[in-house]
C-alpha atoms as a PDB file:
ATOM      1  CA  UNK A   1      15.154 -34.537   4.808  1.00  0.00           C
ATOM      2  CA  UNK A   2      13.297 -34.993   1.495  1.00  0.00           C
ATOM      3  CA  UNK A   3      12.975 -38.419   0.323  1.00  0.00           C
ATOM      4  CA  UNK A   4      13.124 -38.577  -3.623  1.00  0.00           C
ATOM      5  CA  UNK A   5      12.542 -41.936  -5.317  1.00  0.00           C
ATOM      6  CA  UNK A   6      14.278 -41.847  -8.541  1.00  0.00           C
ATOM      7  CA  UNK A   7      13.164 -44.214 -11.601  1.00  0.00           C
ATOM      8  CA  UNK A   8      15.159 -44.805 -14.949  1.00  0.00           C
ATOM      9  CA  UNK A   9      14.972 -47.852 -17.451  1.00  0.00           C
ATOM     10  CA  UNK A  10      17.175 -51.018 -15.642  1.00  0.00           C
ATOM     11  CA  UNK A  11      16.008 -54.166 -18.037  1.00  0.00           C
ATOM     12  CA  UNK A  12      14.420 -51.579 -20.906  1.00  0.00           C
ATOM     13  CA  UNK A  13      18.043 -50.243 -21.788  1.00  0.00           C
ATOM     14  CA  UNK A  14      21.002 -48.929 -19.799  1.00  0.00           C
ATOM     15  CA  UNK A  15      22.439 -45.978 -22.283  1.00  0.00           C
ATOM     16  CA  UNK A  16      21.338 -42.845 -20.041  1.00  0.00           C
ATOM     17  CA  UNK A  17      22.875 -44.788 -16.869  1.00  0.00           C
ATOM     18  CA  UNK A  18      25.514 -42.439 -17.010  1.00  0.00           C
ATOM     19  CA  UNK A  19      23.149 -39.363 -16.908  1.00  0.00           C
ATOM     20  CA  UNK A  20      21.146 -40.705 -14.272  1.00  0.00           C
ATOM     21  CA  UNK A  21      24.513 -40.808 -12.154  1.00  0.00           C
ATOM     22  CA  UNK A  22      24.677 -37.317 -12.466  1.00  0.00           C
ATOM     23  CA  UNK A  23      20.901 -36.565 -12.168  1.00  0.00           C
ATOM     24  CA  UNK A  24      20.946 -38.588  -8.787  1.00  0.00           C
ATOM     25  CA  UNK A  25      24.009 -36.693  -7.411  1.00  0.00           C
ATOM     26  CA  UNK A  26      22.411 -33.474  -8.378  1.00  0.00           C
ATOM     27  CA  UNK A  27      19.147 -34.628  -6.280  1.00  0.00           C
ATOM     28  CA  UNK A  28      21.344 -35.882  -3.650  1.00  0.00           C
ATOM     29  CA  UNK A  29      21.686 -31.895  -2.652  1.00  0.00           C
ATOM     30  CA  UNK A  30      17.932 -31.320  -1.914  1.00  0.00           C
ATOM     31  CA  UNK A  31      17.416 -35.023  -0.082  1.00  0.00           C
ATOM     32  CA  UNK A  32      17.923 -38.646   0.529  1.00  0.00           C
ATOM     33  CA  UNK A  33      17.624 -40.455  -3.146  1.00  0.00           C
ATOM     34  CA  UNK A  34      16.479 -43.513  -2.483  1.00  0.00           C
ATOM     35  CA  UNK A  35      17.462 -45.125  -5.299  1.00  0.00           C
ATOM     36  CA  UNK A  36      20.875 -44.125  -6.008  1.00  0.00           C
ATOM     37  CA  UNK A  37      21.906 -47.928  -7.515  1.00  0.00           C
ATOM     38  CA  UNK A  38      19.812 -46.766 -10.736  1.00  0.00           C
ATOM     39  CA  UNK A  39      22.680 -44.764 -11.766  1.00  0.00           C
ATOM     40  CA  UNK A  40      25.531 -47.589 -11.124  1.00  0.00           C
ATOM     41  CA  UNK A  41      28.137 -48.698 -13.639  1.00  0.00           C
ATOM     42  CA  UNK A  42      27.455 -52.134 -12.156  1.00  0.00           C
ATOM     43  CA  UNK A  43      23.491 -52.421 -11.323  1.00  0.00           C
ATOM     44  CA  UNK A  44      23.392 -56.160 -12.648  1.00  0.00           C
ATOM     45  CA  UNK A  45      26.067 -57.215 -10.088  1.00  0.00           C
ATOM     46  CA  UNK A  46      24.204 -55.280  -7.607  1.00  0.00           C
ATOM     47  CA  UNK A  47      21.216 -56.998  -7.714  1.00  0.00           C
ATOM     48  CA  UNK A  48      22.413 -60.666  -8.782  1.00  0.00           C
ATOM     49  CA  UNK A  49      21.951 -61.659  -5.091  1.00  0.00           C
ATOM     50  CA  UNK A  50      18.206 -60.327  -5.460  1.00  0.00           C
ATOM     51  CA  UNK A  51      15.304 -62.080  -6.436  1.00  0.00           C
ATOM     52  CA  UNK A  52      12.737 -60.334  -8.492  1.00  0.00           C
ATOM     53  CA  UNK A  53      10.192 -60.760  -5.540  1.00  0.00           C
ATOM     54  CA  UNK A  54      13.030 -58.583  -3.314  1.00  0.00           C
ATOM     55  CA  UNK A  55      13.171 -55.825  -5.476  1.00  0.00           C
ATOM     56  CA  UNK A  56       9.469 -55.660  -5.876  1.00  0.00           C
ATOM     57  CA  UNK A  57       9.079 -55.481  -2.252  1.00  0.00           C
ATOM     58  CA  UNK A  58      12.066 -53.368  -1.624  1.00  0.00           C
ATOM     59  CA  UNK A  59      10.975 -50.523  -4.669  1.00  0.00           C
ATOM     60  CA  UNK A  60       7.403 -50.930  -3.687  1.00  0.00           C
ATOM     61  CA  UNK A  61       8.949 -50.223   0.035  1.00  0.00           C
ATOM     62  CA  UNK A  62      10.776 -47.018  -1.032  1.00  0.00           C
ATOM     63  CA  UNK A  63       7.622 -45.516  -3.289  1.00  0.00           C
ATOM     64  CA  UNK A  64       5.478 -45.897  -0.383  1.00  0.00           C
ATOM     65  CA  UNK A  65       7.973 -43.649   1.827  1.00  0.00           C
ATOM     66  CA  UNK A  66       9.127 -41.413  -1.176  1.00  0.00           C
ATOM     67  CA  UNK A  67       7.919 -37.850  -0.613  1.00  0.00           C
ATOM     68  CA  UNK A  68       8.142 -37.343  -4.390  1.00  0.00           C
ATOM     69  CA  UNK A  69       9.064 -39.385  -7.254  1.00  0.00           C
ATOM     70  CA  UNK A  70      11.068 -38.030 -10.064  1.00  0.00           C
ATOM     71  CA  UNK A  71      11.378 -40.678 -13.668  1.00  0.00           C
ATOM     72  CA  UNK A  72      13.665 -40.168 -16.862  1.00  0.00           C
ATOM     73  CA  UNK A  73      11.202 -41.613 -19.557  1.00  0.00           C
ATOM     74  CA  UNK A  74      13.525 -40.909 -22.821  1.00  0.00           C
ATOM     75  CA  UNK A  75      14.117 -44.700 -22.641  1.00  0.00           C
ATOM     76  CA  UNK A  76      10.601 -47.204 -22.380  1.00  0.00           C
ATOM     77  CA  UNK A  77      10.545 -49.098 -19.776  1.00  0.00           C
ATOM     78  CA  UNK A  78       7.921 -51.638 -18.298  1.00  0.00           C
ATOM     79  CA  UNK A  79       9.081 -51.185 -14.832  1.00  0.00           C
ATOM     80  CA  UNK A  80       8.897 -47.693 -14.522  1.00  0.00           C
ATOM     81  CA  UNK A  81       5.595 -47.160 -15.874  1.00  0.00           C
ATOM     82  CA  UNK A  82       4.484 -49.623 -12.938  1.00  0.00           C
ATOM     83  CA  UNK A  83       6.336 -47.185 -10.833  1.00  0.00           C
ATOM     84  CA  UNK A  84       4.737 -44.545 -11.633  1.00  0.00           C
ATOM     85  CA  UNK A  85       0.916 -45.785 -11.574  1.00  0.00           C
ATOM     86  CA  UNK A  86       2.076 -47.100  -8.123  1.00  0.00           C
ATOM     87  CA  UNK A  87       3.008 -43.787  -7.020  1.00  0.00           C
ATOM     88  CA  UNK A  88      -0.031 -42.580  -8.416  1.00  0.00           C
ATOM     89  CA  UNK A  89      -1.994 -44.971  -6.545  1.00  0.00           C
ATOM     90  CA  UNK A  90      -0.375 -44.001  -3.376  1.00  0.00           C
ATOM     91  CA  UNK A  91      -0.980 -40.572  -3.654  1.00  0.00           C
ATOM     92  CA  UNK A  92       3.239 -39.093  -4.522  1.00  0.00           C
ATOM     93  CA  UNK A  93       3.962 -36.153  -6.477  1.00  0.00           C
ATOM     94  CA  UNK A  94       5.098 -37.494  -9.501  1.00  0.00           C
ATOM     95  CA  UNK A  95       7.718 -35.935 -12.043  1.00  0.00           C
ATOM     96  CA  UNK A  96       8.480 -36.699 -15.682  1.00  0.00           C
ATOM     97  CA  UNK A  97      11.372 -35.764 -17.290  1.00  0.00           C
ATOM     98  CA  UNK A  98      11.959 -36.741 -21.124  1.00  0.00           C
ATOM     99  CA  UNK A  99      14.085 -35.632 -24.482  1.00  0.00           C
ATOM    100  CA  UNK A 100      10.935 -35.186 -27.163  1.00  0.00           C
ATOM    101  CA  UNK A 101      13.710 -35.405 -30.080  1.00  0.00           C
ATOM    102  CA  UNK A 102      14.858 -39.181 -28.685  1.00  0.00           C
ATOM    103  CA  UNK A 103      11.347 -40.280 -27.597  1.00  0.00           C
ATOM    104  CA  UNK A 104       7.400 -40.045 -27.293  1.00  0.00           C
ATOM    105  CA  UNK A 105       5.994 -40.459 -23.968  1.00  0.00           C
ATOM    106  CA  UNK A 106       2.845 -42.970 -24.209  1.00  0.00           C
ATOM    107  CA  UNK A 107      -0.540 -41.433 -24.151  1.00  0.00           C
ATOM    108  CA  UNK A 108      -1.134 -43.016 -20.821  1.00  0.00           C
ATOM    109  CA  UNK A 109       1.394 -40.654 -18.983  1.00  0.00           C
ATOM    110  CA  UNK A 110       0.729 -37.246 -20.649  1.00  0.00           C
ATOM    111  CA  UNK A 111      -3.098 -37.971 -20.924  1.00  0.00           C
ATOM    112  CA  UNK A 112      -3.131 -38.160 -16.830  1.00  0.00           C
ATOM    113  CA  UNK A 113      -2.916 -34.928 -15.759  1.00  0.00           C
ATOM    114  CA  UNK A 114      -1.772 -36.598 -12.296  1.00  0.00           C
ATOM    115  CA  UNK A 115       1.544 -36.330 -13.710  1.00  0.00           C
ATOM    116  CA  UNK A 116       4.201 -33.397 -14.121  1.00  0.00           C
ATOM    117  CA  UNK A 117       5.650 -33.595 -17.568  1.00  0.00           C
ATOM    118  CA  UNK A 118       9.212 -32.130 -17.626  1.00  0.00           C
ATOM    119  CA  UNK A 119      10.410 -32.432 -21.713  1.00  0.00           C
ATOM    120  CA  UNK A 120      13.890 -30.988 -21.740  1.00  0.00           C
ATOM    121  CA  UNK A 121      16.896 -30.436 -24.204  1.00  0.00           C
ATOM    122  CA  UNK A 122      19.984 -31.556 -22.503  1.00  0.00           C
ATOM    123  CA  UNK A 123      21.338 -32.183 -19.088  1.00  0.00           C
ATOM    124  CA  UNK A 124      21.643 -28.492 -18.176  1.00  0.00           C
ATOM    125  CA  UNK A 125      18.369 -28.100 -18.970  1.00  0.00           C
ATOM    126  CA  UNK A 126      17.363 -31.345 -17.036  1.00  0.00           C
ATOM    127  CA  UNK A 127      19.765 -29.609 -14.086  1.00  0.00           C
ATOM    128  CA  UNK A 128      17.266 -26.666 -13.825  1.00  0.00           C
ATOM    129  CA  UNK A 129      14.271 -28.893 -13.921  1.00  0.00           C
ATOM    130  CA  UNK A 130      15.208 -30.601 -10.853  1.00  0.00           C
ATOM    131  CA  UNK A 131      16.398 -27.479  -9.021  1.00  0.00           C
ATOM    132  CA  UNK A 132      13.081 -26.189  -9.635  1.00  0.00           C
ATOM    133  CA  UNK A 133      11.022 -29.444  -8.849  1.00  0.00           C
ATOM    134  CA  UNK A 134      13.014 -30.047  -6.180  1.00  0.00           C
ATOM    135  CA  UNK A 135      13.114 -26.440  -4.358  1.00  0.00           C
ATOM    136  CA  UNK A 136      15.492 -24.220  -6.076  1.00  0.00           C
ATOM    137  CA  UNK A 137      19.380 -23.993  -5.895  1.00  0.00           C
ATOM    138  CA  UNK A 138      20.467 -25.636  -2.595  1.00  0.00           C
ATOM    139  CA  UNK A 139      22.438 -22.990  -0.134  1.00  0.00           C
ATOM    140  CA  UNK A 140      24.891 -24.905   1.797  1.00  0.00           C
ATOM    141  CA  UNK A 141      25.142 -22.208   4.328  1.00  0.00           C
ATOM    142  CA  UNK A 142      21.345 -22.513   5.063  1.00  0.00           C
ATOM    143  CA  UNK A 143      21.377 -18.333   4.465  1.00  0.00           C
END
């Protein structure tokens, strides 16, 4: 089963949470997500028993045994631009997905042609990115 560490903006802003929700159940049909919570109503809550060391070593954890790490960038975030040079540094296929007309991705992601830059439209459009990135349309009958 395909591990797939997903990455959106926690502290950087929280108004795509609800679109990562449905991005991660959408990826949730080609693998394992390992980071489902990044999509929760609730994420604070979740983590308020967490130190900031924890999640460090728990994220760090999951990039190291992601087989491929997919980020929403439309939203800056600190965090997931660590992410991603970790999972550069560790060798994962890396993914980029971003809306151009709400955001511009920093010259330090789309000058490193280690990274897969995804721009899209709208969560259709997002939809097909990940079928594609992630293997095509899943066939629950294995046919």
């Amino acid at each position: 089963m395909k591990k797939i560490y997903f990455a959106g903006s926690i502290r950087g802003g929280r108004d795509d949470a609800a679109l990562y929700r449905r991005l991660i159940r959408h990826m949730a049909n080609y693998g394992r997500v390992l980071t489902e919570h990044i999509g929760a109503e609730n994420l604070e809550a979740l983590e308020a028993h967490q130190t900031d060391r924890d999640i460090y070593l728990q994220d760090t954890g999951w990039l190291r045994e992601a087989d491929v790490v997919i980020a929403e960038c439309t939203r800056p975030s600190l965090g997931v631009g660590y992410e991603l040079a970790f999972a550069e540094a560790h060798g994962r296929e890396v993914h980029i997905l971003y809306r151009p007309a709400e955001s511009r991705l920093s010259a330090m992601l789309t000058g490193d042609s280690f990274f897969r830059i995804h721009p899209y439209r709208d969560e259709a459009e997002a939809l097909a990115l990940l079928d594609g990135i992630l293997g095509g349309p899943a066939d629950p009958q294995g046919v």
